[in-house]
Protein backbone atom coordinates (compact mmCIF):
# COMPACT_ATOMS: atom_id res chain seq x y z
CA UNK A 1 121.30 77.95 111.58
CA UNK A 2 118.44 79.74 112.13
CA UNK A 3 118.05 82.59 114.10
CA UNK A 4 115.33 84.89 114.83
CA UNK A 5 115.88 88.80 115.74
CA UNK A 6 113.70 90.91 117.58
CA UNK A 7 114.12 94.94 117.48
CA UNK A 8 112.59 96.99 119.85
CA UNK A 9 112.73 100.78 121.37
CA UNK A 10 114.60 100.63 124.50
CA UNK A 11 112.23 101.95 127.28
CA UNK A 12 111.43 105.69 127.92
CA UNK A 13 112.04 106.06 123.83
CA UNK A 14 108.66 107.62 122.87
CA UNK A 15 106.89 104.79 119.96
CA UNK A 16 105.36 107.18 117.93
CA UNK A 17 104.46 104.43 115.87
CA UNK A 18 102.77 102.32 118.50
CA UNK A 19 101.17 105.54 119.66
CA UNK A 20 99.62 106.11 116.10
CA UNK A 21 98.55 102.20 115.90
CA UNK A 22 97.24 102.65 119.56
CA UNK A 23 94.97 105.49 118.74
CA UNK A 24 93.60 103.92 116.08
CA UNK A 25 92.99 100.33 117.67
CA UNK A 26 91.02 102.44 120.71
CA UNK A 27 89.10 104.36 117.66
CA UNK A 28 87.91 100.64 116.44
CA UNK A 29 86.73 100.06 119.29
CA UNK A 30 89.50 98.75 121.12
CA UNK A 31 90.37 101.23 123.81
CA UNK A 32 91.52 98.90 126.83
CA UNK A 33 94.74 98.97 125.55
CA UNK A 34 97.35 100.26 128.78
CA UNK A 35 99.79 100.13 125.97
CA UNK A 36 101.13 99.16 122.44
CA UNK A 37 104.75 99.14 121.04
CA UNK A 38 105.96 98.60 117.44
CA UNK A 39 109.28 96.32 117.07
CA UNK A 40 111.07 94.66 114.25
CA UNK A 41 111.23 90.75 113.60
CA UNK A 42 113.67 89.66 111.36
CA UNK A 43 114.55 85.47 110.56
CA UNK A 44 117.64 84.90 109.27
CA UNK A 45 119.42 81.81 108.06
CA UNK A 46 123.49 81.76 108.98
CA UNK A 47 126.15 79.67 107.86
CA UNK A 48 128.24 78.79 110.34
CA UNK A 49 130.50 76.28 112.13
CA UNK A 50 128.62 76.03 115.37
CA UNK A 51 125.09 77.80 116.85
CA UNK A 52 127.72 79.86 118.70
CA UNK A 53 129.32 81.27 115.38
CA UNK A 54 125.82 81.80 113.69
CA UNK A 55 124.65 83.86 116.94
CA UNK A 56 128.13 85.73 116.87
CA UNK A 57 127.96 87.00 113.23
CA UNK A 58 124.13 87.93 113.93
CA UNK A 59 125.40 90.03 116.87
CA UNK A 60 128.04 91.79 114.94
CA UNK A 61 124.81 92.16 111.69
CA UNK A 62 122.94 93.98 114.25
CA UNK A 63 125.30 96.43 115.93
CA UNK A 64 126.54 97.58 112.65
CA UNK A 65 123.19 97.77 110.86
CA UNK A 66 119.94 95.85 111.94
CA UNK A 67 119.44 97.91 115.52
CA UNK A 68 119.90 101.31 115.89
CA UNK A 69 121.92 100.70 119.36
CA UNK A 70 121.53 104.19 120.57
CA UNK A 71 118.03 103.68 120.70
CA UNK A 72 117.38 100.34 120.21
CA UNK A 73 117.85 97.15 121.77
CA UNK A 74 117.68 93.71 120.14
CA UNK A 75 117.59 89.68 121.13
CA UNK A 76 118.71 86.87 118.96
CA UNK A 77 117.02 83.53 119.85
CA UNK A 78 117.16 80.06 117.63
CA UNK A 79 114.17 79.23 115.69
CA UNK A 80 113.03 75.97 114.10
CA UNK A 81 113.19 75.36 110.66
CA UNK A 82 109.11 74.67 110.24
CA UNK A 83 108.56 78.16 112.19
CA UNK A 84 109.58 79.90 109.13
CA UNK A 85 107.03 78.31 106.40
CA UNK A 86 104.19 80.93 105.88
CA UNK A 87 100.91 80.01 107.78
C-alpha cells in the first residue's frame, strides 16, 4: 500500500526556512505573500496485511524517525499508484 506523509512545523514553531524562501519570493517580485511554510513529503510503499497495518507501521516510522514530534506534526493519507510516476 501506498501511503503518502506530510511533515510540517507545528504552529507558533518559527520556519526559518519558509521565512528565507519568503524573502526571496517577495525580492522576485512576489511580495503578496501573507505567508509561506516549508514541510516534508515523503511516498512510501508498505507491505502489509490490510491498509490498516500499512498506516500503523507508517505511524510507528514516523514517531521514531520521520517527524521530529516535539516540533513537528505529520499526516499519513493513501495515495494512488499513478500519483507516484514522475510528471
Amino acid at each position: 500500500m501506498k501511503l503518502r506523509v506530510l511533515i510540517r512545523l507545528k504552529p507558533g514553531i518559527l520556519d526559518v526556512q519558509g521565512a528565507a524562501v519568503q524573502r526571496a519570493l517577495a525580492g522576485l517580485g512576489f511580495a503578496d505573500l501573507r505567508d509561506l511554510r516549508v514541510g516534508k513529503l515523503i511516498e512510501i510503499d508498505v507491505d502489509a496485511a490490510t491498509p490498516g497495518a500499512a498506516r500503523q507501521r507508517v505511524d510507528e516510522m514516523c514517531r521514531k524517525l520521520l517527524a521530529n514530534t516535539i516540533l513537528e506534526d505529520y499526516t499519513i493519507e493513501a495515495i494512488e499508484a499513478e500519483r507516484l510516476a514522475p510528471r
